[in-house]
C-alpha atoms as a PDB file:
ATOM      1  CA  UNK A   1       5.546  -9.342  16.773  1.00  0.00           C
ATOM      2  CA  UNK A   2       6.552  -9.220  20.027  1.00  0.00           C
ATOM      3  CA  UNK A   3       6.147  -5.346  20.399  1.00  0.00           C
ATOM      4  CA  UNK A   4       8.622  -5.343  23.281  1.00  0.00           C
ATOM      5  CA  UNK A   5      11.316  -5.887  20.425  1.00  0.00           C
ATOM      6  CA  UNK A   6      11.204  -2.145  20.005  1.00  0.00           C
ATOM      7  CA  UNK A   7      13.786  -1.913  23.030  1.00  0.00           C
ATOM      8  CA  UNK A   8      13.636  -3.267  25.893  1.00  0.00           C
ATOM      9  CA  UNK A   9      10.753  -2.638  28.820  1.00  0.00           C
ATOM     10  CA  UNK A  10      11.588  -0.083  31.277  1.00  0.00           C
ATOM     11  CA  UNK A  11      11.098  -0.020  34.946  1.00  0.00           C
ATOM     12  CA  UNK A  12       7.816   0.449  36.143  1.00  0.00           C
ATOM     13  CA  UNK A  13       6.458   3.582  37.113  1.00  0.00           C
ATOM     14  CA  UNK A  14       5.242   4.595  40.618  1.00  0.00           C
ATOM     15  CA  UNK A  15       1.654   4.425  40.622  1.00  0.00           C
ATOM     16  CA  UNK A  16       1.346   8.407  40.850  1.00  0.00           C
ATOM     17  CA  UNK A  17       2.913   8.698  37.607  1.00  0.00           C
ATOM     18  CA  UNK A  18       0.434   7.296  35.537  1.00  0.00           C
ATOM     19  CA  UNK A  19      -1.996  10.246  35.109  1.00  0.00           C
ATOM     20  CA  UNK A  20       0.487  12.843  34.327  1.00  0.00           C
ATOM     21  CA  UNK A  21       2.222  10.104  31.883  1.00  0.00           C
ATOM     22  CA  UNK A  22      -0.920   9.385  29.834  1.00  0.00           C
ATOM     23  CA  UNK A  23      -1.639  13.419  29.726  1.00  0.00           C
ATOM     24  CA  UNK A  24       1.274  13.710  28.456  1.00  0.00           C
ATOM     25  CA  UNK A  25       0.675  11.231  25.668  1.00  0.00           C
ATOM     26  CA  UNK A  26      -2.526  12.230  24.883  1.00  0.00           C
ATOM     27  CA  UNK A  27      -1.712  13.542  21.409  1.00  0.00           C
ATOM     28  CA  UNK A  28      -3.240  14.337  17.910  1.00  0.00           C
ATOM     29  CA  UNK A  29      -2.357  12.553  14.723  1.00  0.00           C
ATOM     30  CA  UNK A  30      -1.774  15.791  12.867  1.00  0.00           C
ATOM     31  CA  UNK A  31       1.276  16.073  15.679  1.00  0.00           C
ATOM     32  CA  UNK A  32       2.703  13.254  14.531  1.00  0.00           C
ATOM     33  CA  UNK A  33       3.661  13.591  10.700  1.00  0.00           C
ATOM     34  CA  UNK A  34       3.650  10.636   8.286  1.00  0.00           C
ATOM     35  CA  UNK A  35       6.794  10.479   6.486  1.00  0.00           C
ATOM     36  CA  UNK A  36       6.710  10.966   2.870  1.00  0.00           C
ATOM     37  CA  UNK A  37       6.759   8.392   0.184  1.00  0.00           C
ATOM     38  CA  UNK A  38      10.426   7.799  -0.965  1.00  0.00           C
ATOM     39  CA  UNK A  39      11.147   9.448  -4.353  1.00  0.00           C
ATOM     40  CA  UNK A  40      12.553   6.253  -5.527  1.00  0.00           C
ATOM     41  CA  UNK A  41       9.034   4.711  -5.207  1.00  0.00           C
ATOM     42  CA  UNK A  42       7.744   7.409  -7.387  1.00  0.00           C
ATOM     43  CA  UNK A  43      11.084   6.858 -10.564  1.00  0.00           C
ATOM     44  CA  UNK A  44      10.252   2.891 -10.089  1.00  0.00           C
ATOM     45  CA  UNK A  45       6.591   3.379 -10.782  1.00  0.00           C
ATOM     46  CA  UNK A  46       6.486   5.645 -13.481  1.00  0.00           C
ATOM     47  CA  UNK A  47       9.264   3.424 -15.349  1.00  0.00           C
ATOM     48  CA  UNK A  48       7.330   0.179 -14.790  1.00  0.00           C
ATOM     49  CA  UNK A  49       3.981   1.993 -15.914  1.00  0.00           C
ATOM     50  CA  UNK A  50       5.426   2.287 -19.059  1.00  0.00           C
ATOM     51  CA  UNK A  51       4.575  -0.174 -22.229  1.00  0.00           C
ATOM     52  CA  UNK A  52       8.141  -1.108 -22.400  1.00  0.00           C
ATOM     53  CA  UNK A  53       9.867  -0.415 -18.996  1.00  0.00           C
ATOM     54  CA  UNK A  54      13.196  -0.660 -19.324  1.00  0.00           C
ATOM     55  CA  UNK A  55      15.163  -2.973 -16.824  1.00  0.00           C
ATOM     56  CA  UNK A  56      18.485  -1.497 -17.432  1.00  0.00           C
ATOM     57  CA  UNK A  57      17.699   1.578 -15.954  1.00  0.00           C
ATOM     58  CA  UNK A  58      15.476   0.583 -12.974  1.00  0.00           C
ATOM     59  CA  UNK A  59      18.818  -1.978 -12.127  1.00  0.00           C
ATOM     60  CA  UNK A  60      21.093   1.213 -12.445  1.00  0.00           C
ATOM     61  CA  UNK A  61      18.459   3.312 -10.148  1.00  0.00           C
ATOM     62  CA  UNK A  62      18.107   1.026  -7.057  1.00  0.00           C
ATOM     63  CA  UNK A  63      22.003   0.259  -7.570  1.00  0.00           C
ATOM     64  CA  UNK A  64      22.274   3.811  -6.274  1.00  0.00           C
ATOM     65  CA  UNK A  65      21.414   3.014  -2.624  1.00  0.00           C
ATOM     66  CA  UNK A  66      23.302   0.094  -1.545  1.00  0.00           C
ATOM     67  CA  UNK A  67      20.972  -1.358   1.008  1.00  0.00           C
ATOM     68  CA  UNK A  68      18.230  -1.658  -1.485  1.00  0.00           C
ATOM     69  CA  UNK A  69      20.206  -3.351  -3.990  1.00  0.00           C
ATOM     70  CA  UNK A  70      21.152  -5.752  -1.036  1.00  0.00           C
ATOM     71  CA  UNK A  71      17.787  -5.552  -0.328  1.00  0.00           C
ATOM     72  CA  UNK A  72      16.516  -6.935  -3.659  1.00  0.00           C
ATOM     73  CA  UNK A  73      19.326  -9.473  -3.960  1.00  0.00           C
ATOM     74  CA  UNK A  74      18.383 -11.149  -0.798  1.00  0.00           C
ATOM     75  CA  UNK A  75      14.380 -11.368  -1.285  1.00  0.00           C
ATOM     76  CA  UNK A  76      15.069 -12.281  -4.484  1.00  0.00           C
ATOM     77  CA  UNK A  77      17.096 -15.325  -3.657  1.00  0.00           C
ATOM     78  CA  UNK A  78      14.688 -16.075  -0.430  1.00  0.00           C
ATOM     79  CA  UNK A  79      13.071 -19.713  -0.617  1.00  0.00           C
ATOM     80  CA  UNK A  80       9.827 -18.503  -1.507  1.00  0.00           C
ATOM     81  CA  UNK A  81      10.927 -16.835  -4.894  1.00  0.00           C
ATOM     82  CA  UNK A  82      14.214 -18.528  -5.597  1.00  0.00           C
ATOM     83  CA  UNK A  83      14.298 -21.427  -8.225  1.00  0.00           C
ATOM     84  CA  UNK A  84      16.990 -22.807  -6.971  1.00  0.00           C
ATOM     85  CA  UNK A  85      20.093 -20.484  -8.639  1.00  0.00           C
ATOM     86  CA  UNK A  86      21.591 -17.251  -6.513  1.00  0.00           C
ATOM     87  CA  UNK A  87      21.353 -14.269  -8.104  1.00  0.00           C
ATOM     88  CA  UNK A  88      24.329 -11.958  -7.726  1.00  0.00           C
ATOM     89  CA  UNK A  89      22.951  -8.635  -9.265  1.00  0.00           C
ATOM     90  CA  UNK A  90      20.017  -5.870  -9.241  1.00  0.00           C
ATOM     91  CA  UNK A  91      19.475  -6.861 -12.488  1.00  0.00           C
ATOM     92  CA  UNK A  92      19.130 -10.409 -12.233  1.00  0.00           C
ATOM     93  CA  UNK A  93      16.809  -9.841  -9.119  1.00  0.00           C
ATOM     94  CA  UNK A  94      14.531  -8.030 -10.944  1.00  0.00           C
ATOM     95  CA  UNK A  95      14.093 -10.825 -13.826  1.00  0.00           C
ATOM     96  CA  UNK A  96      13.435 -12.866 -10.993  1.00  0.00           C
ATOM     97  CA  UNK A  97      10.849 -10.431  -9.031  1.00  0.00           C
ATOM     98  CA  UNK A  98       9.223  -9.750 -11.845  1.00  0.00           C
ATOM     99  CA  UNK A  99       7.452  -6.028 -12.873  1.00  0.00           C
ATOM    100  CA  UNK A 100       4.603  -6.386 -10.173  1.00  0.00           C
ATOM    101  CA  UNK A 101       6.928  -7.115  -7.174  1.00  0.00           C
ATOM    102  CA  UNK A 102       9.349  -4.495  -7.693  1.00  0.00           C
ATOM    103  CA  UNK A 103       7.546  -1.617  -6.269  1.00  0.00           C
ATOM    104  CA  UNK A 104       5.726  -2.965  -2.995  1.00  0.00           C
ATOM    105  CA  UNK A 105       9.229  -5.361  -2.649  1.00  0.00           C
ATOM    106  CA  UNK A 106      11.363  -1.641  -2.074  1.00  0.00           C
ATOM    107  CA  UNK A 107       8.395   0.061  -0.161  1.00  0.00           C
ATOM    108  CA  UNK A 108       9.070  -2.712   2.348  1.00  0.00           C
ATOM    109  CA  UNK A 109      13.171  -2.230   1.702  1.00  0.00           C
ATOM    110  CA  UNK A 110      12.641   1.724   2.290  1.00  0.00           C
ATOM    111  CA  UNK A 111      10.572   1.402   5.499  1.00  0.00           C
ATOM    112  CA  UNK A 112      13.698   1.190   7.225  1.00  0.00           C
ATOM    113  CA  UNK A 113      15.574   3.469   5.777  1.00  0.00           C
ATOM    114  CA  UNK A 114      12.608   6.141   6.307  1.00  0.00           C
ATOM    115  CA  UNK A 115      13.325   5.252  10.206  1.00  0.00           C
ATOM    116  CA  UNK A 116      16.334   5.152  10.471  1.00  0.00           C
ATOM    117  CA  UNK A 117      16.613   7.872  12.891  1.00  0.00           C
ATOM    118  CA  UNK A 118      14.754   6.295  15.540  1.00  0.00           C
ATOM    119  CA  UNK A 119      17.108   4.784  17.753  1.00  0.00           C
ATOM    120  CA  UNK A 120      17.279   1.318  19.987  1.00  0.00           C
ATOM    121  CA  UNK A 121      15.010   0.023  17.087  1.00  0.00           C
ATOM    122  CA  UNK A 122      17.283  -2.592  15.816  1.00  0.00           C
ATOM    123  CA  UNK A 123      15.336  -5.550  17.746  1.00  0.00           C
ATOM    124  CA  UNK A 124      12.220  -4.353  16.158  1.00  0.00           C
ATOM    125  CA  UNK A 125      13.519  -4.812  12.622  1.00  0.00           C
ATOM    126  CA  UNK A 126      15.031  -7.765  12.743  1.00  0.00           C
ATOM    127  CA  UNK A 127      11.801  -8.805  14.117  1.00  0.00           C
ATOM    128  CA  UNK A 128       9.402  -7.271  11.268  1.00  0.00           C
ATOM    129  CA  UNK A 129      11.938  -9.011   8.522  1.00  0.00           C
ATOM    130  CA  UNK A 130      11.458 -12.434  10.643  1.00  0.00           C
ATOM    131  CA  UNK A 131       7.582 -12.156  10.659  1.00  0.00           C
ATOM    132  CA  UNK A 132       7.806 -11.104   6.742  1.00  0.00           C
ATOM    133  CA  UNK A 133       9.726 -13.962   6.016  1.00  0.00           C
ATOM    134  CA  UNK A 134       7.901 -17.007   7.794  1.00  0.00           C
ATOM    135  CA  UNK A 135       4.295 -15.106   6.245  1.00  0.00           C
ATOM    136  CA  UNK A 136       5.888 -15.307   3.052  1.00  0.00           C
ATOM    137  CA  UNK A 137       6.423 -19.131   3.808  1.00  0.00           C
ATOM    138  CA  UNK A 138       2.681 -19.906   4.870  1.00  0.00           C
ATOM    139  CA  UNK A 139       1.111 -18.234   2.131  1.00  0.00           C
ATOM    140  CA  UNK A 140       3.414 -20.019  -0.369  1.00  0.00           C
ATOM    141  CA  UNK A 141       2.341 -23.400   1.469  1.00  0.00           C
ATOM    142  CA  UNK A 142      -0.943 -22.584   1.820  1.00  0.00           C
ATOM    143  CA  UNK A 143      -1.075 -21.685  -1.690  1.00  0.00           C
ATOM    144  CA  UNK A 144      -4.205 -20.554  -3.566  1.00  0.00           C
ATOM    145  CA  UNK A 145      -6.468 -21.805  -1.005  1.00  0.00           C
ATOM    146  CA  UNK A 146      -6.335 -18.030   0.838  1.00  0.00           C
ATOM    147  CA  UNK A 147      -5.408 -16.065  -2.472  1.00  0.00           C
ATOM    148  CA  UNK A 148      -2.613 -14.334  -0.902  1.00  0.00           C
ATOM    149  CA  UNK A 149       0.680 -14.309  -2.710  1.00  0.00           C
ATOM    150  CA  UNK A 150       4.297 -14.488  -0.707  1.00  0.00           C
ATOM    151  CA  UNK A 151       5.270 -11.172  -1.620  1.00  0.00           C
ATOM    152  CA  UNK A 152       1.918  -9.540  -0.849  1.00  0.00           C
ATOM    153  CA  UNK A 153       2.047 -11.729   2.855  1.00  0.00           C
ATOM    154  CA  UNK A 154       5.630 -10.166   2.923  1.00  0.00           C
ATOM    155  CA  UNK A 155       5.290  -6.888   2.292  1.00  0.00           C
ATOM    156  CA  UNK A 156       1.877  -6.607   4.589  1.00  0.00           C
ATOM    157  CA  UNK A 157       4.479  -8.206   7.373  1.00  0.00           C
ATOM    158  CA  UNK A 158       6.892  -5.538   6.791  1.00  0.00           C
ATOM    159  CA  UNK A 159       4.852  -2.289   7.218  1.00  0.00           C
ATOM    160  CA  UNK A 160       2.076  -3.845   9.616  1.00  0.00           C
ATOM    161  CA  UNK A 161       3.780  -2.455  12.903  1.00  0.00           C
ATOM    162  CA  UNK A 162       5.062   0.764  10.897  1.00  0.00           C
ATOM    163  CA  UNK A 163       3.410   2.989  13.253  1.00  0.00           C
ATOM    164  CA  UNK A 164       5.428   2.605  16.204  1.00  0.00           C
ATOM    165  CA  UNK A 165       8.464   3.714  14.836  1.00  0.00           C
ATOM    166  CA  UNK A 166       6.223   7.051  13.839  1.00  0.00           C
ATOM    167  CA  UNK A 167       5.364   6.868  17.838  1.00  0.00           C
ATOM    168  CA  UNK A 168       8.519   6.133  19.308  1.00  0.00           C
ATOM    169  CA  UNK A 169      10.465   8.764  17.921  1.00  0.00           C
ATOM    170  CA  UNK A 170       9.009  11.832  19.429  1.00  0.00           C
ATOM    171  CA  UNK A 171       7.407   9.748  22.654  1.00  0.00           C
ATOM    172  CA  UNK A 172      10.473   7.721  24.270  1.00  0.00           C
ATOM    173  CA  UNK A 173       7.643   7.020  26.877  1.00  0.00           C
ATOM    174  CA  UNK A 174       5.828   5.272  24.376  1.00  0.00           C
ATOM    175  CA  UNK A 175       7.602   2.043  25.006  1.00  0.00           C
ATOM    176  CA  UNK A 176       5.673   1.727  28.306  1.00  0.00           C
ATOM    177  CA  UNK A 177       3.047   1.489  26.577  1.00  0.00           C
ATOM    178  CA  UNK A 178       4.003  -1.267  24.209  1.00  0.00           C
ATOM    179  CA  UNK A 179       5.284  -3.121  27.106  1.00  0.00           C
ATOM    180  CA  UNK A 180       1.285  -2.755  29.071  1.00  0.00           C
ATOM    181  CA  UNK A 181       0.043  -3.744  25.900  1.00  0.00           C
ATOM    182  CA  UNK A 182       1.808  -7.152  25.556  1.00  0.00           C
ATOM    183  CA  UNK A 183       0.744  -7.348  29.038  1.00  0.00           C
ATOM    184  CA  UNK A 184      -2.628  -7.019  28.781  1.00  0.00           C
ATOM    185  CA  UNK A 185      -4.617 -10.358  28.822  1.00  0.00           C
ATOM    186  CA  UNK A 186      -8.490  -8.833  27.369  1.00  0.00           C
ATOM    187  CA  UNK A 187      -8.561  -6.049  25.797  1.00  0.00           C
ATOM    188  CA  UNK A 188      -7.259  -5.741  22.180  1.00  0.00           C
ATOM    189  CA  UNK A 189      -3.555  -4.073  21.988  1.00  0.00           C
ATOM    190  CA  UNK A 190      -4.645  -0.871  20.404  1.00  0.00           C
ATOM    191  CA  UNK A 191      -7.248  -0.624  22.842  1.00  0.00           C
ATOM    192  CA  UNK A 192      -4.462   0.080  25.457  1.00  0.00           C
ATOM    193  CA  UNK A 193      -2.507   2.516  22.848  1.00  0.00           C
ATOM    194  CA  UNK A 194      -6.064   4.541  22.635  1.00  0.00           C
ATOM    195  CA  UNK A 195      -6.774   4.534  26.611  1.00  0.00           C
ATOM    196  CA  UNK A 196      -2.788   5.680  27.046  1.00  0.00           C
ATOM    197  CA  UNK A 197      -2.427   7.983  24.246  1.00  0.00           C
ATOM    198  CA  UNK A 198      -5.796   8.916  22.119  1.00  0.00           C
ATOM    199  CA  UNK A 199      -4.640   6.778  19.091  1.00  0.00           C
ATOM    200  CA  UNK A 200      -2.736   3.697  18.015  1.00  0.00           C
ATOM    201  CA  UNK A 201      -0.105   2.132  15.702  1.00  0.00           C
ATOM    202  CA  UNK A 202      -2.245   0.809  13.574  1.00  0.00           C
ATOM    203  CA  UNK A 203      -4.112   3.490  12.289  1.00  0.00           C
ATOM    204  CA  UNK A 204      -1.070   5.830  11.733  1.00  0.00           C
ATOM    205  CA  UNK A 205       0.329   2.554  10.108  1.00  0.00           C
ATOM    206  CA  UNK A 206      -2.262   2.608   7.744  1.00  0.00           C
ATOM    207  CA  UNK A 207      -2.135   6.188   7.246  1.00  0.00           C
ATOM    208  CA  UNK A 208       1.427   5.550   6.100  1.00  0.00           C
ATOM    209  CA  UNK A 209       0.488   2.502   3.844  1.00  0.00           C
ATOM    210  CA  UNK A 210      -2.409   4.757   2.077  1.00  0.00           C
ATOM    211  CA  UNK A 211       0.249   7.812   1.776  1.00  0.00           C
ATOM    212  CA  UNK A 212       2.843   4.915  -0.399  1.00  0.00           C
ATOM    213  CA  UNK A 213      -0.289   3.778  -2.413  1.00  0.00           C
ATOM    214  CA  UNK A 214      -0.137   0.574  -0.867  1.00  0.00           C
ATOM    215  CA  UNK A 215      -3.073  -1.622  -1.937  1.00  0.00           C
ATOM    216  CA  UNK A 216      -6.433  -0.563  -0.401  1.00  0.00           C
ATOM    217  CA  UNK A 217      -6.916  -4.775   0.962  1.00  0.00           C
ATOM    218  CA  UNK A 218      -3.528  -3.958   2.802  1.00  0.00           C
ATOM    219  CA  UNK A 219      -4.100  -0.773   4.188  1.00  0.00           C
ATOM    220  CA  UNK A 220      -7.260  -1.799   5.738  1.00  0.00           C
ATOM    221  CA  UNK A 221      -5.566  -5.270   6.880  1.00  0.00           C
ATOM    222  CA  UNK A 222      -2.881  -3.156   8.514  1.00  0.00           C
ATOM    223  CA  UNK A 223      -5.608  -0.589  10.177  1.00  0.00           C
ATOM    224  CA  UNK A 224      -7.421  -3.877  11.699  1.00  0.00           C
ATOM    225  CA  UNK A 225      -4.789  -6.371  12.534  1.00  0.00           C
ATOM    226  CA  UNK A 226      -5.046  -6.496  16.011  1.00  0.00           C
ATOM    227  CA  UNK A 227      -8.889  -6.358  15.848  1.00  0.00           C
ATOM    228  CA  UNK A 228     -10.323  -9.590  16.727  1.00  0.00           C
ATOM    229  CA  UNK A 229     -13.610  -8.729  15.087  1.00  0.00           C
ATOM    230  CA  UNK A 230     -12.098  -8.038  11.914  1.00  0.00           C
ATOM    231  CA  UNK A 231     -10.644 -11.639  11.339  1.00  0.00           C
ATOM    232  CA  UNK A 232     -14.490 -13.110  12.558  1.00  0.00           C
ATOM    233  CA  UNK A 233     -16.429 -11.003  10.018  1.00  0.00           C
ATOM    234  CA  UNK A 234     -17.948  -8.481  12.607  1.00  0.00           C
ATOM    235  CA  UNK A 235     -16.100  -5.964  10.814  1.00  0.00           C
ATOM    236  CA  UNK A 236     -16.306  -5.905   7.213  1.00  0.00           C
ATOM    237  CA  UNK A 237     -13.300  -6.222   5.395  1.00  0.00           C
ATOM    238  CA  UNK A 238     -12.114  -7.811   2.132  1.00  0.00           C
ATOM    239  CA  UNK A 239     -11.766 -11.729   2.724  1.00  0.00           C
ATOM    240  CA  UNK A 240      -7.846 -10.979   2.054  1.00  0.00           C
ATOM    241  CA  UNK A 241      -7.371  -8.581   4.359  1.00  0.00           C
ATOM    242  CA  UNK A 242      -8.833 -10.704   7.047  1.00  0.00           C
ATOM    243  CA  UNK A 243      -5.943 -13.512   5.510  1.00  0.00           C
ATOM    244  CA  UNK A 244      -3.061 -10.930   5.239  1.00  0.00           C
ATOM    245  CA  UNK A 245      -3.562 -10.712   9.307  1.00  0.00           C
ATOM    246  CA  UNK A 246      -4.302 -14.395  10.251  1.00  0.00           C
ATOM    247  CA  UNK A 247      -0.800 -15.016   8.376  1.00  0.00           C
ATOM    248  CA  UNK A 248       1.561 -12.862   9.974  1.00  0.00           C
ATOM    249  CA  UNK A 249      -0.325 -13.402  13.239  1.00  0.00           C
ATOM    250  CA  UNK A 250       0.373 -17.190  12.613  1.00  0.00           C
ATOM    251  CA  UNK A 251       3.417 -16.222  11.412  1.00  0.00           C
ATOM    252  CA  UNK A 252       4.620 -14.267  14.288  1.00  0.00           C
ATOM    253  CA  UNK A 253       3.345 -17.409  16.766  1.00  0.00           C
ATOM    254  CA  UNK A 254       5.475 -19.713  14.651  1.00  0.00           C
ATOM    255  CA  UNK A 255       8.278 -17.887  15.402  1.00  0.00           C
ATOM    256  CA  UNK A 256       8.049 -17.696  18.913  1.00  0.00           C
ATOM    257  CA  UNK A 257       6.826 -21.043  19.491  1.00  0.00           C
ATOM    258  CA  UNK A 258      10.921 -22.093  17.439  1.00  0.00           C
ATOM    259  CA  UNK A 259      12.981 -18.898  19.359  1.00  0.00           C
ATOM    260  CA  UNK A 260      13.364 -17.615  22.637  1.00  0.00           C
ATOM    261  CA  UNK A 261      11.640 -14.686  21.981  1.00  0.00           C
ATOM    262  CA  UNK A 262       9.265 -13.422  24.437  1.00  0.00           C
ATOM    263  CA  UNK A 263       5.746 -14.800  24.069  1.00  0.00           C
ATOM    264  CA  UNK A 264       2.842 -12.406  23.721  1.00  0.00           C
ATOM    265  CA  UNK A 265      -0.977 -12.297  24.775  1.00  0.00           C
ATOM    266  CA  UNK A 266      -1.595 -11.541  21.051  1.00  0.00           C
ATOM    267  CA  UNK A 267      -2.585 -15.066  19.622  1.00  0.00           C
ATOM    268  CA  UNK A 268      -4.377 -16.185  22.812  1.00  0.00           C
ATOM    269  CA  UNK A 269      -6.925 -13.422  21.730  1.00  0.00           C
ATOM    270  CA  UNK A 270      -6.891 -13.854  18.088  1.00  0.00           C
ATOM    271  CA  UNK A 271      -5.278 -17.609  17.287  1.00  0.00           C
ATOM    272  CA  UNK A 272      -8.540 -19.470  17.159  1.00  0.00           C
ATOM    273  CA  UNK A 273      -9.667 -16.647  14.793  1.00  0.00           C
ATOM    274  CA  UNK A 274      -6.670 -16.564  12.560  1.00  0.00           C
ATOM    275  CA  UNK A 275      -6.813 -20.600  12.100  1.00  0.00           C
ATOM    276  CA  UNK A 276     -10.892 -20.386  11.641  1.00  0.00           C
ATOM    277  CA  UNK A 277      -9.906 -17.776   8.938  1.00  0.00           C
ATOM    278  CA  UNK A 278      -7.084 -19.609   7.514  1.00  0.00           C
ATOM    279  CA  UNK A 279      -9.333 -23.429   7.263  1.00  0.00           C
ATOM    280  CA  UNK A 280      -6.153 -24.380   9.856  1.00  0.00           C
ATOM    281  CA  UNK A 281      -6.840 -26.411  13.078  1.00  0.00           C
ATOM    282  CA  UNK A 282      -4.038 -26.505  15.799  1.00  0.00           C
ATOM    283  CA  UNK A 283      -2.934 -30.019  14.364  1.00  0.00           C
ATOM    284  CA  UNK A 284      -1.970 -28.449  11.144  1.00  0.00           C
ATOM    285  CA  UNK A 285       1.044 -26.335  13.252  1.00  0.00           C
ATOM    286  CA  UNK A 286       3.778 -28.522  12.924  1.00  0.00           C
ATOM    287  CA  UNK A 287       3.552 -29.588   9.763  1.00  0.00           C
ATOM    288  CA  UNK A 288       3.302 -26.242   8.777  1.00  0.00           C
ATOM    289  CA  UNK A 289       5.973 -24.789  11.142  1.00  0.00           C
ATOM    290  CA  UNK A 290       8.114 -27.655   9.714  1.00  0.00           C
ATOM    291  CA  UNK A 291       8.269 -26.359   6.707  1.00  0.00           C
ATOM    292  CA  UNK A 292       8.750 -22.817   7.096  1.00  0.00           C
ATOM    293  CA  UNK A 293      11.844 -23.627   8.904  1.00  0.00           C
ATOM    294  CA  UNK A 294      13.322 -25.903   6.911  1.00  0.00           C
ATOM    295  CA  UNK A 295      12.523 -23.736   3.850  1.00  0.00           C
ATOM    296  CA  UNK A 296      14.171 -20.444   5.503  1.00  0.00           C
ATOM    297  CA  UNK A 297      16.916 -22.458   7.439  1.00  0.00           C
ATOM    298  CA  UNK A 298      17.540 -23.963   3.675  1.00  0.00           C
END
């Protein structure tokens, strides 16, 4: 996404700044503390591990917390799992989810919630749930052609930014360097973060992603999305990592090619990768941004 959605840009700095701003900012991991996995996560998965999990009680459970229940309603009845008839309840969203989608479905829910404490973040959000919905979309027209589902495209969309919430928190400052990132023109994005700071958002991203037991294919697809090598081969990664981040990336370039929102250097450096990776050319785009709009707008 655009990572300037995480408030907006401030002034720039006089040029004697700089040094004693990225001293400041040079910081361990260790310093920064990944949040830990939400109980709920933990009552969901030992219910549906069961031989005959029982439905009633994981509705009651997420009924509890009122913006996950509104949470599951909505993906539920979201084009790309919807067959047509609104469901009103928990209950009825999870016959519709399904066993396997109810666990990384309220990760993604309880990302939020986990940062909820950050402020000026609302932009950012709003953003991520965007970029989660319009991936959901491609991989459901793309189909089983890249072997990625809509929920696991969705989900992947969710946490892939995750770590600069974990960053923004204790570094207010840290939104100067989001903003010279989008800026930059060459050098990958997390380069920047690692000259300005000593690490990036992806790797505490995927340190988060790892500490939920998120899939190993989208932890390393979250560690690597912004690297250009990973989506060429030059890095080796599971082919559906490499199609987890062409499909956001596409996703979030579908998005800003329909809104206002501010355009990035992000697919100029990795678009001819991501459509290489997907079996895509640049005529396929409006077909395919056709349809994600019409099936999110519907």
């Amino acid at each position: 996404m655009d990572h300037n959605s995480a408030g907006e840009a401030p002034l720039e700095k006089p040029t004697s700044d700089v040094d004693a701003f990225e001293a400041k900012m040079k910081i361990e991991m260790r310093e920064i503390g990944i949040p830990p996995r939400p109980t709920i996560l933990v009552q969901i998965e030992q219910e549906t591990d069961k031989d005959e999990p029982d439905f009633i009680f994981l509705a009651r459970l997420l009924s509890r917390d009122v913006a996950l229940a509104a949470g599951m309603i909505k993906v539920a009845n979201s084009p790309y799992f919807s067959f047509g008839k609104k469901v009103p309840t928990v209950q009825e969203a999870l016959l519709v989810l399904g066993l396997k989608v109810i666990t990384k479905t309220v990760s993604g829910l309880a990302l939020q919630q986990v940062f909820k404490h950050v402020p000026n973040m609302e932009r950012f959000w709003d953003a991520s749930a965007m970029t989660a919905d319009v991936a959901a979309c491609v991989a459901k027209k793309l189909g089983r052609t890249i072997g990625i589902r809509p929920e696991d495209a969705y989900t992947f969309a969710l946490f892939r930014d995750c770590g600069i919430p974990m960053l923004m928190n204790p570094f207010p400052e840290y939104r100067e360097v989001l903003s010279r990132a989008n800026n930059e023109a060459t050098l990958p994005f997390t380069a920047v973060e690692e000259q300005c700071i000593g690490l990036n958002h992806a790797v505490l991203g995927a340190q988060l992603a790892e500490d939920w037991l998120l899939p190993e294919e989208t932890c390393l697809a979250i560690r690597h999305h912004h690297d250009r090598e990973a989506l060429s081969g030059s890095i080796e990664i599971p082919p559906r990592s490499r199609h987890l981040i062409a499909v956001a990336q596409l996703a979030e370039y579908l998005i800003q090619l329909n809104s206002a929102q501010s355009q990035t250097n992000e697919w100029r450096k990795l678009g001819d990768d991501c459509l290489a990776c997907l079996n895509l050319s640049a005529d396929d785009l409006p077909e395919l941004s056709e349809y994600c709009v019409s099936s999110i707008s519907g």
